[in-house]
N, C-alpha and C. Protein backbone atom coordinates (compact mmCIF):
# COMPACT_ATOMS: atom_id res chain seq x y z
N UNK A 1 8.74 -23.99 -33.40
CA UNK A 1 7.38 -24.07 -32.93
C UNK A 1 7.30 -23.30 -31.61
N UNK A 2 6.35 -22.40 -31.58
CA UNK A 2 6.64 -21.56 -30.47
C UNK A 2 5.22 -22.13 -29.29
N UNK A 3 6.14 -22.36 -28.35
CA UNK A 3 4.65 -22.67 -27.04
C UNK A 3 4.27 -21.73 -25.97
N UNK A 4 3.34 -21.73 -25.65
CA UNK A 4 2.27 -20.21 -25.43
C UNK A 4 1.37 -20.99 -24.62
N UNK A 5 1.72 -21.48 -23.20
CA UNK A 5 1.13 -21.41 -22.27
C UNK A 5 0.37 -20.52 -21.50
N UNK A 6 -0.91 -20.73 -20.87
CA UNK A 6 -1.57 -19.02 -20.97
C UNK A 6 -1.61 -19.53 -18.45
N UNK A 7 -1.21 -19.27 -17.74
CA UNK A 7 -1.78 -19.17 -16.70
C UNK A 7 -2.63 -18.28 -16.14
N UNK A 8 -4.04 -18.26 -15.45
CA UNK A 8 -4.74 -17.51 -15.43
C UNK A 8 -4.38 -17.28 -13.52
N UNK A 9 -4.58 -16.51 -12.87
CA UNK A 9 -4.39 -16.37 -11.63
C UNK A 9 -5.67 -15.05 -10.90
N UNK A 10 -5.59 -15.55 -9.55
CA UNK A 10 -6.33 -14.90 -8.95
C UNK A 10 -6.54 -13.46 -9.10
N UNK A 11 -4.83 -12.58 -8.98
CA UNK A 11 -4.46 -11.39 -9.17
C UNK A 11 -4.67 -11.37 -10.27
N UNK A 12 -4.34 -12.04 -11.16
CA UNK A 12 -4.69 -11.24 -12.75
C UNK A 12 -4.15 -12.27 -13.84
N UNK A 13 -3.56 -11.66 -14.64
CA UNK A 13 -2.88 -12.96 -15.43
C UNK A 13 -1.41 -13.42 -15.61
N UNK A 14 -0.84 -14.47 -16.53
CA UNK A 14 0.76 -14.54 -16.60
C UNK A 14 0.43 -15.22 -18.23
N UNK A 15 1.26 -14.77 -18.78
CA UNK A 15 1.52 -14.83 -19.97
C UNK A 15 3.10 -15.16 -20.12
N UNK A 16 3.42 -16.53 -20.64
CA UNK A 16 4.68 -16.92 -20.97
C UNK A 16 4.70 -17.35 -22.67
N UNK A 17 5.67 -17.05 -23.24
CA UNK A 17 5.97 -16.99 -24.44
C UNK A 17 7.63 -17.57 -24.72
N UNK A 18 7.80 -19.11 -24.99
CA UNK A 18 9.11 -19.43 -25.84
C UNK A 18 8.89 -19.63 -26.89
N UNK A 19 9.85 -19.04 -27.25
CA UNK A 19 9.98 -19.71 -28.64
C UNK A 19 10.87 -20.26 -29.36
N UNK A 20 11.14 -21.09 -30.34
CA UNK A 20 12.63 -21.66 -31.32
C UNK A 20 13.50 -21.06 -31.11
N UNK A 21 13.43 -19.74 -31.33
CA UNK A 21 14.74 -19.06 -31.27
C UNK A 21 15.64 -18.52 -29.45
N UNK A 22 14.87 -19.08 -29.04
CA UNK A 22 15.28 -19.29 -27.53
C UNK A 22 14.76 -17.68 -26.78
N UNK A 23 14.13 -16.92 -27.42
CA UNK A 23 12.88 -15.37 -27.01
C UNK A 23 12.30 -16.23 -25.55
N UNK A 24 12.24 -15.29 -24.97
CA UNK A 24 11.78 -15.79 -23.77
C UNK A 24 10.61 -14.20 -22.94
N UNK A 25 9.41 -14.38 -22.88
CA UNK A 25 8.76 -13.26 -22.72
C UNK A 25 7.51 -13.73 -21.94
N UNK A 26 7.83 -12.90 -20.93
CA UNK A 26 7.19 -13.22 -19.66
C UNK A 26 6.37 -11.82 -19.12
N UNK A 27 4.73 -11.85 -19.07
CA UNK A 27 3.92 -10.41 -18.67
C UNK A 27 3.56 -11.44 -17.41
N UNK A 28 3.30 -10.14 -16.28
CA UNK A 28 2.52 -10.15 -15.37
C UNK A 28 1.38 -8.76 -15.27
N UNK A 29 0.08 -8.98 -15.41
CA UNK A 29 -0.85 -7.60 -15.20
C UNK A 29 -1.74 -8.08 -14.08
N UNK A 30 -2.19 -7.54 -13.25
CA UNK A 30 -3.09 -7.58 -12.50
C UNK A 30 -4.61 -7.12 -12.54
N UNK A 31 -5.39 -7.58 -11.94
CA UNK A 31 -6.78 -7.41 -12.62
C UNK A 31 -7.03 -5.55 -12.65
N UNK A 32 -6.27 -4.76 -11.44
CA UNK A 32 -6.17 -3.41 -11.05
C UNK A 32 -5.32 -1.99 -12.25
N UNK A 33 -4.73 -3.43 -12.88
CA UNK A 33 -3.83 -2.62 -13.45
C UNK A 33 -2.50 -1.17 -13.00
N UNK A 34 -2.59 -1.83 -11.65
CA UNK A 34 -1.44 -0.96 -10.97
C UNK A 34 0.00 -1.51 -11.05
N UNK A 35 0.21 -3.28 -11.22
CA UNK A 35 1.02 -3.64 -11.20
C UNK A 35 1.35 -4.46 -12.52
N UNK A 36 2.43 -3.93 -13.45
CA UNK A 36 2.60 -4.81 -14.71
C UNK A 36 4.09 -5.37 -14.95
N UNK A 37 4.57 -6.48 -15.05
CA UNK A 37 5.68 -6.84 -14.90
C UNK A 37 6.28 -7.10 -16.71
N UNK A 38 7.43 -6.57 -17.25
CA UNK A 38 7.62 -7.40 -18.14
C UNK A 38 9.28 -7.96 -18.26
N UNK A 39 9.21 -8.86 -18.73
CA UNK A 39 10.82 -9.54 -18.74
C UNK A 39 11.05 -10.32 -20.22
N UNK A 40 12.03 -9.73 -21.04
CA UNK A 40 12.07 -10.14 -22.10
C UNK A 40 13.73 -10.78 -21.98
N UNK A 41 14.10 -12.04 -22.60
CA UNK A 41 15.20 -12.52 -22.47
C UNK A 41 15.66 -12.92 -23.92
N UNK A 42 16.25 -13.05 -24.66
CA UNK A 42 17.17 -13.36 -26.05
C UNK A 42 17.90 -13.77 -26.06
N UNK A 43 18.30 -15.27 -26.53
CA UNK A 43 19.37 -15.93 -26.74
C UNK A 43 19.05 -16.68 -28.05
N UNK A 44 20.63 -16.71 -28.40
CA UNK A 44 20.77 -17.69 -29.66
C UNK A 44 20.56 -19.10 -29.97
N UNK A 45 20.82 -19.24 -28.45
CA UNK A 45 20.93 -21.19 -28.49
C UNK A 45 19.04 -20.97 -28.31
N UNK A 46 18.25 -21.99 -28.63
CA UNK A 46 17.32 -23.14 -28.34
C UNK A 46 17.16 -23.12 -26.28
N UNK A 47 15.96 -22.82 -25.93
CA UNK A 47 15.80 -22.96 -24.81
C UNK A 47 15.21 -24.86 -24.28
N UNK A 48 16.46 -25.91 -23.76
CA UNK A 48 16.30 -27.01 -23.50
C UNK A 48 15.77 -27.10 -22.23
N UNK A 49 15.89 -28.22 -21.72
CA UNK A 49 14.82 -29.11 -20.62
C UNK A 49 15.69 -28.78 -19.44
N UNK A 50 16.97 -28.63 -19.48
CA UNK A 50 17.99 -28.00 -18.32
C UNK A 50 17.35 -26.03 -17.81
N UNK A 51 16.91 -25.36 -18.42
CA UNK A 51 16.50 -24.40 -18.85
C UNK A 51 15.43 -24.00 -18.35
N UNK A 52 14.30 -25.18 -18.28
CA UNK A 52 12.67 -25.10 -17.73
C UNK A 52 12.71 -24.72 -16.06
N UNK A 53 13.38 -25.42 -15.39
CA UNK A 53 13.73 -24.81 -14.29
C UNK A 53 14.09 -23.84 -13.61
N UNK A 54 14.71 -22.96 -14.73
CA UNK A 54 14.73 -21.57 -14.21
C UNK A 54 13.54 -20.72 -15.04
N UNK A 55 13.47 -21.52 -16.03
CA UNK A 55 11.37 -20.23 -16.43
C UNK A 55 10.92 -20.21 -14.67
N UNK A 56 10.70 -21.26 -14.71
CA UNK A 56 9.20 -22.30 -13.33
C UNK A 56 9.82 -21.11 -12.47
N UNK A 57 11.30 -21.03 -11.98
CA UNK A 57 11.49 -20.09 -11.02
C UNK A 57 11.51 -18.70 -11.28
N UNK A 58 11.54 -18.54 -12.41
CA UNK A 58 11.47 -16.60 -12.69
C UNK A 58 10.04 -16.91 -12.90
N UNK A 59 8.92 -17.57 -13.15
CA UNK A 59 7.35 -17.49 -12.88
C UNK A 59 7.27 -17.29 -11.66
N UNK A 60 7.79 -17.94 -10.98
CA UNK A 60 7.21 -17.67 -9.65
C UNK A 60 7.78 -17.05 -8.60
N UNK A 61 9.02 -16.27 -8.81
CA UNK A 61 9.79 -14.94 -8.66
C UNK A 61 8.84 -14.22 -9.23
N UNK A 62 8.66 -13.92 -10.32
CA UNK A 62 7.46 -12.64 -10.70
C UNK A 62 6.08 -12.50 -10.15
N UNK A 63 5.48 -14.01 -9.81
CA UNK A 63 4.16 -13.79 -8.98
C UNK A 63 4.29 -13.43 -8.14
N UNK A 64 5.55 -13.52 -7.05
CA UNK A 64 5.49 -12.97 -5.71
C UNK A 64 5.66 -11.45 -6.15
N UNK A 65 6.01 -11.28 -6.70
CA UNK A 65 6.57 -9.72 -7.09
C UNK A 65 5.70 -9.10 -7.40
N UNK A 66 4.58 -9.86 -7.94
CA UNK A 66 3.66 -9.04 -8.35
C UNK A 66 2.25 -9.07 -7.66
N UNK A 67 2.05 -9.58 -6.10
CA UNK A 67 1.38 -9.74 -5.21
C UNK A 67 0.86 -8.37 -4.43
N UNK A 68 0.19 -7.93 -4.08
CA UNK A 68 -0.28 -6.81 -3.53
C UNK A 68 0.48 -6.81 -2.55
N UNK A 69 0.91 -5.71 -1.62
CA UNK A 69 1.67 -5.28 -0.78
C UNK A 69 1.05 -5.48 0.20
N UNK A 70 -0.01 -4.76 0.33
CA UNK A 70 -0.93 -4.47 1.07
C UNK A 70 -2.68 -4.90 0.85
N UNK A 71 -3.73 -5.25 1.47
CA UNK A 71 -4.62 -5.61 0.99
C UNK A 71 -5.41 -4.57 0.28
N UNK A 72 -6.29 -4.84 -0.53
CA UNK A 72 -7.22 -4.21 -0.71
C UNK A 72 -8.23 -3.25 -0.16
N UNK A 73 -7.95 -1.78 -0.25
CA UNK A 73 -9.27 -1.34 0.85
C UNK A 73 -10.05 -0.50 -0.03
N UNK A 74 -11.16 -0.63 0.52
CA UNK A 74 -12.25 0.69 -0.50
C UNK A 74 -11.77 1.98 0.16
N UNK A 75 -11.68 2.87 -0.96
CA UNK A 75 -11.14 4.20 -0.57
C UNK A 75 -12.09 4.75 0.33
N UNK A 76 -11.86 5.04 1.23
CA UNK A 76 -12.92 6.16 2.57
C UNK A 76 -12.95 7.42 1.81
N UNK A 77 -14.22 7.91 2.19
CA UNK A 77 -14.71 9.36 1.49
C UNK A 77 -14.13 10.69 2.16
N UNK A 78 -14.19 11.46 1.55
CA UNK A 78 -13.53 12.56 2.26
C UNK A 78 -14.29 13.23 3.52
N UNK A 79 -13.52 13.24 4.39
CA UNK A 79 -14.44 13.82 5.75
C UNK A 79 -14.37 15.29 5.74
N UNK A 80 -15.80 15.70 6.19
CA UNK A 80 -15.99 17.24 6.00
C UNK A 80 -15.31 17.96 6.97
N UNK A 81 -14.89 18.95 6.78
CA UNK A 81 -14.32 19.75 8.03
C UNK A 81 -15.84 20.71 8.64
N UNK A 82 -16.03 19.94 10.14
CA UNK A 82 -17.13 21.06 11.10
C UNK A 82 -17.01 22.37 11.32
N UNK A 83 -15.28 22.18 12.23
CA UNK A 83 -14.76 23.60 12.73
C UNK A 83 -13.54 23.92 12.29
N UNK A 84 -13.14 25.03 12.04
CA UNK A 84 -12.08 25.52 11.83
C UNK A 84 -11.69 26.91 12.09
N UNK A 85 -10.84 26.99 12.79
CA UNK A 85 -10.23 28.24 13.28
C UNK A 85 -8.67 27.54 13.32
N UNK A 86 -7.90 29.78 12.97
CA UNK A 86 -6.45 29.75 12.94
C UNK A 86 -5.97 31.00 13.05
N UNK A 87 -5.34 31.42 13.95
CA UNK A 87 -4.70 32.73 13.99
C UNK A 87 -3.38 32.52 14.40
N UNK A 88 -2.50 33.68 13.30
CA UNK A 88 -0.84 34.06 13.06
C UNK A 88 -0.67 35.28 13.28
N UNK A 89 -0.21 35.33 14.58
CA UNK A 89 0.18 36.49 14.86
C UNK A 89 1.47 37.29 14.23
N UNK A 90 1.94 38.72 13.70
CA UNK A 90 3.08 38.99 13.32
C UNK A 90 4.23 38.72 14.46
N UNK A 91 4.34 38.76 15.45
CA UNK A 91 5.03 38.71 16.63
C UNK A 91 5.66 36.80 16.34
N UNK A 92 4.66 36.10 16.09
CA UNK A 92 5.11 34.71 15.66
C UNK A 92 4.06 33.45 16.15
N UNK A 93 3.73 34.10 17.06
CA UNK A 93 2.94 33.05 17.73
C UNK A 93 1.47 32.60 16.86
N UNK A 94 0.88 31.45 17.13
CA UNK A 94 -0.11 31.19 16.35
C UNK A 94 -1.03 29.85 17.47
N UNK A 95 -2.26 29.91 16.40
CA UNK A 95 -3.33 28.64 17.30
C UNK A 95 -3.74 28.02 16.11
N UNK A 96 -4.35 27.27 15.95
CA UNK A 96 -5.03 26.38 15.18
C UNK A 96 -5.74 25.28 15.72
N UNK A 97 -7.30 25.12 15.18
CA UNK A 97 -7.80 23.91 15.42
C UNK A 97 -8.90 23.43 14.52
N UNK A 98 -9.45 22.45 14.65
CA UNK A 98 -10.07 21.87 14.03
C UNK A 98 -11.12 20.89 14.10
N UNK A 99 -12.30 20.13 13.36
CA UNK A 99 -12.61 19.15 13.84
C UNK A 99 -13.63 18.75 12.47
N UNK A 100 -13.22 17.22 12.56
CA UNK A 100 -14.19 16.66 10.94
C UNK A 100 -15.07 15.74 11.25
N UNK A 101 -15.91 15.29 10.54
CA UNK A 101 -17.74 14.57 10.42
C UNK A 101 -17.09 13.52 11.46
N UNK A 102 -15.94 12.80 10.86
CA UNK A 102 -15.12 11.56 11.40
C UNK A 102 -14.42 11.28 12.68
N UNK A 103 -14.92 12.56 13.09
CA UNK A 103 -14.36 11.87 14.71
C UNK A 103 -12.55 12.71 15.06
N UNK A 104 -12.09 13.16 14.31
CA UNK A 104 -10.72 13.79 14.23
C UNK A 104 -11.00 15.13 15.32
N UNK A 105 -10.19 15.56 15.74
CA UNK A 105 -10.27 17.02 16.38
C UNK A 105 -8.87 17.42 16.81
N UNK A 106 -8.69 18.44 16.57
CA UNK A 106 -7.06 18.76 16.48
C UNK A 106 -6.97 20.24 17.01
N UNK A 107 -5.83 20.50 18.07
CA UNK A 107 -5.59 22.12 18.36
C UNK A 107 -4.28 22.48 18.52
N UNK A 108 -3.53 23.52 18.59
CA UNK A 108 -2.41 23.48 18.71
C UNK A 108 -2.16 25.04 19.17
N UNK A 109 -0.87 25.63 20.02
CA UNK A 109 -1.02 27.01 20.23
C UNK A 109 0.70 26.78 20.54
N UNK A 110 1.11 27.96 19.56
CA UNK A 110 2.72 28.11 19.79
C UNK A 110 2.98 29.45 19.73
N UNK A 111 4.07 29.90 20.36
CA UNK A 111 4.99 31.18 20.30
C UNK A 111 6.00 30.93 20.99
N UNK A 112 6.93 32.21 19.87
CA UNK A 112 8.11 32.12 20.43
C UNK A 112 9.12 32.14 21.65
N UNK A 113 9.52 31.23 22.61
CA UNK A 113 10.39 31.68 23.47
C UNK A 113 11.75 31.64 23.72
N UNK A 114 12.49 32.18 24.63
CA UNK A 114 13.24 32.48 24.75
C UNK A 114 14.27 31.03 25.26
N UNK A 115 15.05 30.62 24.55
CA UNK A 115 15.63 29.06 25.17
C UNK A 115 17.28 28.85 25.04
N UNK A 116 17.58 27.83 25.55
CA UNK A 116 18.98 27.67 25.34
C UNK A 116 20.06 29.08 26.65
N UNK A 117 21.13 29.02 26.94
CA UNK A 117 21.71 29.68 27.23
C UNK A 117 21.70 31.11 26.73
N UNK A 118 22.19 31.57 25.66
CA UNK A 118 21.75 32.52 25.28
C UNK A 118 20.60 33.44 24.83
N UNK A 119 19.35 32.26 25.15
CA UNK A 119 18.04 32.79 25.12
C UNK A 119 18.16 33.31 23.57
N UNK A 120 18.06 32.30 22.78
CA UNK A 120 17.76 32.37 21.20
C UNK A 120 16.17 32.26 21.34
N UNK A 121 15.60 33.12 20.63
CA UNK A 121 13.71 32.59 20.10
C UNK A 121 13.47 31.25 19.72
N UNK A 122 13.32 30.36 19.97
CA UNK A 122 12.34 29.48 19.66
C UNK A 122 11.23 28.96 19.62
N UNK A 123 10.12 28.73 18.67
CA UNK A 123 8.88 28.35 18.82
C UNK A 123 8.69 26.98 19.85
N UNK A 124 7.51 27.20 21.05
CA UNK A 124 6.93 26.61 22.22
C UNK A 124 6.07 26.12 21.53
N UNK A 125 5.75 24.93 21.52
CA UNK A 125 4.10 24.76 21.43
C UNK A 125 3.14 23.55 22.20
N UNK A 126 2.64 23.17 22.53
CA UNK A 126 1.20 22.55 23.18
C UNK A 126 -0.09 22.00 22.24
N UNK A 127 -0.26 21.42 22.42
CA UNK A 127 -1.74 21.00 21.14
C UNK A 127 -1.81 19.47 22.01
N UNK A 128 -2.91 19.06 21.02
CA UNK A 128 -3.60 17.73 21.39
C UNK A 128 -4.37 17.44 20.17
N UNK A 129 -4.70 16.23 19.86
CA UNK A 129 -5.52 15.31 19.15
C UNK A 129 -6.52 14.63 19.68
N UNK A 130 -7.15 13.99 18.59
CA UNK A 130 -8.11 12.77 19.03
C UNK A 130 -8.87 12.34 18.02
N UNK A 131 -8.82 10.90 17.83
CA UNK A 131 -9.27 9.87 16.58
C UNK A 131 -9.59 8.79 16.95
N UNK A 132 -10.10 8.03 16.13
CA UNK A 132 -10.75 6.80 16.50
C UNK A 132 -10.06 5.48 15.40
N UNK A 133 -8.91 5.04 16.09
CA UNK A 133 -8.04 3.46 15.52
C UNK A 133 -9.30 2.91 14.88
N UNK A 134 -8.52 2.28 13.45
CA UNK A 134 -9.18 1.45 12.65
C UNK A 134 -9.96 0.15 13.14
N UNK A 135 -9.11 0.10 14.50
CA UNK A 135 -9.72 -1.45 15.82
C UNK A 135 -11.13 -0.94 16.88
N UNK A 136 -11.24 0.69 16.23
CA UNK A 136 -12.05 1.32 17.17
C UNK A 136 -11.99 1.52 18.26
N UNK A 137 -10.30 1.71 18.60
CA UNK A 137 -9.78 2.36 19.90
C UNK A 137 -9.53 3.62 20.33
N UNK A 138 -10.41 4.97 20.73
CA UNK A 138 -10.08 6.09 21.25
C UNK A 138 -8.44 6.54 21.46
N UNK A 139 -7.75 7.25 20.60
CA UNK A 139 -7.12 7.57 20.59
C UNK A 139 -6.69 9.26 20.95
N UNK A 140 -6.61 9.61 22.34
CA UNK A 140 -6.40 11.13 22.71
C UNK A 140 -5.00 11.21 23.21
N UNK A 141 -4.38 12.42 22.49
CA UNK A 141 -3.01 12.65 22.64
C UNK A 141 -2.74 14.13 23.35
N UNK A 142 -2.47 14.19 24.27
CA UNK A 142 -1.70 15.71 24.42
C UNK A 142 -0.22 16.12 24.52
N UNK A 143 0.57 16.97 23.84
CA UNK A 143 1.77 17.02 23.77
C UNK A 143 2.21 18.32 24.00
N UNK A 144 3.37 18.32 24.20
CA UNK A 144 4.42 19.96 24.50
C UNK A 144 5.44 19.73 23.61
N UNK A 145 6.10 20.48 22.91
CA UNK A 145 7.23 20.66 21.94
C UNK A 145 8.07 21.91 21.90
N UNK A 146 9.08 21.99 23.07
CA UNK A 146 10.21 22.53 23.04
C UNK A 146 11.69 22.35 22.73
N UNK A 147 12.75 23.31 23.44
CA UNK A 147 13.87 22.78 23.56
C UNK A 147 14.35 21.49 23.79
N UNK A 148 13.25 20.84 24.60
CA UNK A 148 14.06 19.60 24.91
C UNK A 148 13.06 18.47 24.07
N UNK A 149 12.40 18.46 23.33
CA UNK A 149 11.92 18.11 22.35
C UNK A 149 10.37 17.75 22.16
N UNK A 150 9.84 16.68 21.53
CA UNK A 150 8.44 16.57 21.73
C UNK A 150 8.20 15.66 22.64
N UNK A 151 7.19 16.10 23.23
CA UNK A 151 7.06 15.20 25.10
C UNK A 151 5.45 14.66 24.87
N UNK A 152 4.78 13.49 24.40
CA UNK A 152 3.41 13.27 24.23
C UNK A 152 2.66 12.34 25.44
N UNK A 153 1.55 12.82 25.56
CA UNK A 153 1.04 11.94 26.93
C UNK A 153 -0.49 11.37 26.25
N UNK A 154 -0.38 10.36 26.67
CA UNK A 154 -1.79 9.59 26.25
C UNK A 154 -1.71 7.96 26.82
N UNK A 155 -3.12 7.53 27.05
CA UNK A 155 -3.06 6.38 27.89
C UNK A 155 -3.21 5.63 26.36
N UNK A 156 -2.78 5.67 25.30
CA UNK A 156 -2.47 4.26 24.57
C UNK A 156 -1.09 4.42 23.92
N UNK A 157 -0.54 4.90 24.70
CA UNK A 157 1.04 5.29 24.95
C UNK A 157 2.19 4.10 25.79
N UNK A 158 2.92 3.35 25.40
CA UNK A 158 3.29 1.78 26.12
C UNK A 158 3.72 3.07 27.60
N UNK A 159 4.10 2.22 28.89
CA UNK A 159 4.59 3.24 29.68
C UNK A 159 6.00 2.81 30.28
N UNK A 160 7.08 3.39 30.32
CA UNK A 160 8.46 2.53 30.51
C UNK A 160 7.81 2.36 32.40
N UNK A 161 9.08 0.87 32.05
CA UNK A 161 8.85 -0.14 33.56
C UNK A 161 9.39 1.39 34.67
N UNK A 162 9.64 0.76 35.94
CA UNK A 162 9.96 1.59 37.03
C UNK A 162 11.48 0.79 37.31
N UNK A 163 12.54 1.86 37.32
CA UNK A 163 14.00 1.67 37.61
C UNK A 163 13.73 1.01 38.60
N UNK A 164 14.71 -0.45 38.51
CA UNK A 164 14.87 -0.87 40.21
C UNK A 164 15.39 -0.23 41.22
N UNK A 165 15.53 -0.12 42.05
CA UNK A 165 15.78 0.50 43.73
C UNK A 165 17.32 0.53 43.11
N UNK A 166 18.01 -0.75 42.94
CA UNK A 166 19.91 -0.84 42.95
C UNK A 166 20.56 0.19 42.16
N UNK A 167 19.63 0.31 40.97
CA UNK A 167 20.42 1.15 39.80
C UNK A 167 19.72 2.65 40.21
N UNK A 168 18.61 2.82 41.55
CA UNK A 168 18.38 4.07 41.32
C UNK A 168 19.33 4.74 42.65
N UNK A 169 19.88 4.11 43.12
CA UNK A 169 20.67 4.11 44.32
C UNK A 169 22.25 4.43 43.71
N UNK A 170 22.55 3.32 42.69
CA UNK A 170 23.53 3.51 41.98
C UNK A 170 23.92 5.05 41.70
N UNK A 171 22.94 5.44 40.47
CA UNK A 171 22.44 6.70 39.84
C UNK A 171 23.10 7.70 41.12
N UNK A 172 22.45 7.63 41.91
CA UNK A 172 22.59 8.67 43.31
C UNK A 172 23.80 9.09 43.76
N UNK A 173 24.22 7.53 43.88
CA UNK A 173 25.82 7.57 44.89
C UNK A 173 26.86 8.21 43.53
N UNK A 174 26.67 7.74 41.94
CA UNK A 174 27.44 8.04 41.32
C UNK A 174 27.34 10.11 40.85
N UNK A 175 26.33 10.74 41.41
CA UNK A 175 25.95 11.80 41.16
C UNK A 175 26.38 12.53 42.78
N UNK A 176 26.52 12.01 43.23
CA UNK A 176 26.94 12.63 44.86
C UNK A 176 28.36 12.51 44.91
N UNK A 177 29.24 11.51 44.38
CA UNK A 177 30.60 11.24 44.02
C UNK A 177 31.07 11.48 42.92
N UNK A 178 31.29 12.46 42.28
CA UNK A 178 31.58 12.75 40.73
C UNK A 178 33.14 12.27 40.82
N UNK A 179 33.84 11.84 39.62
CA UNK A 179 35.06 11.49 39.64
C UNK A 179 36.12 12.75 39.21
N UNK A 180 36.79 12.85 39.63
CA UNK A 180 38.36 13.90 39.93
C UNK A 180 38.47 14.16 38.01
N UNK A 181 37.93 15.36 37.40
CA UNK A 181 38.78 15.43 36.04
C UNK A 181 40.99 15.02 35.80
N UNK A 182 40.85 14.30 35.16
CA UNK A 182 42.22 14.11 34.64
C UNK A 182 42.78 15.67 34.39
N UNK A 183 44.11 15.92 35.16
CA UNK A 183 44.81 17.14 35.14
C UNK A 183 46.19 16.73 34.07
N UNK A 184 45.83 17.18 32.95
CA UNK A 184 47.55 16.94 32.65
C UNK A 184 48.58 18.27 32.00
């Protein structure tokens, strides 16, 4: 006799299926249809009352599993682009900028310089942003990206504390006293 409990759930549905022959078949679909779970199990013996305890827990191992990650959002429409300009120079250097319906605005200006000891070419560049946080917080960024890597400045940027006086004193005395290289 096969029993066919049906649970209906918020996300969508669960469908459990035993039967006599100890078949064990377990769907999870969601109302979205992005997330579908299936687990099919086969055994010879008869699924007993020792047994029910681990369905109950692979049910509810699979509902968590099959829970949205993330909430629900309505997709935002595509924002138009206002402005756009971009020039690539053959030499290497280039600009780019931009700006959409939504509040975005973007620029950037790089060429190659000369870095490192041996003055290898590497691309310099400078640009800035600006957007508006989902909390509706003004977000303006300006940055430099060289040799010594990307350097960004903006006031919703955390800002490191100020070295105490001991360790900046430390710092000093240990840079004014360098220690003797080992001669061997």
């Amino acid at each position: 006799m096969a029993i066919e409990p049906w649970l209906f759930l918020v996300f969508g549905f669960l469908y459990l299926t035993i039967r006599e022959s100890g078949d064990l078949r377990f769907r999870i679909k969601t109302h979205s249809d992005l997330i579908a779970i299936t687990l099919e199990i086969s055994s010879r013996s008869s699924i007993g009352s020792t047994d029910s305890s681990h369905i109950v827990t692979l049910a509810l191992v699979a509902i968590a599993l099959a829970q949205q990650q993330y909430p629900h959002s309505p997709v935002q429409p595509v924002a138009a682009i206002l402005k756009q300009a971009q020039d690539i120079s053959p030499e290497g250097s280039y600009n780019y900028a931009y700006e959409t319906e939504n509040g975005i605005a973007v620029s950037e200006q790089g060429s190659p310089q000369p870095v490192g000891p041996k003055g290898d070419p590497a691309v310099v560049a400078q640009g800035q942003f600006q957007y508006t946080a989902p909390d509706g917080t003004p977000i303006a960024l300006q940055y430099t990206a060289d040799e010594n890597g990307f350097h960004p400045q903006g006031t919703h940027l955390p800002i490191a504390p100020q070295v105490p006086e001991q360790i900046q004193k430390a710092i000093a005395y240990v840079l004014a006293h360098p220690q003797p290289e080992n001669q061997q």
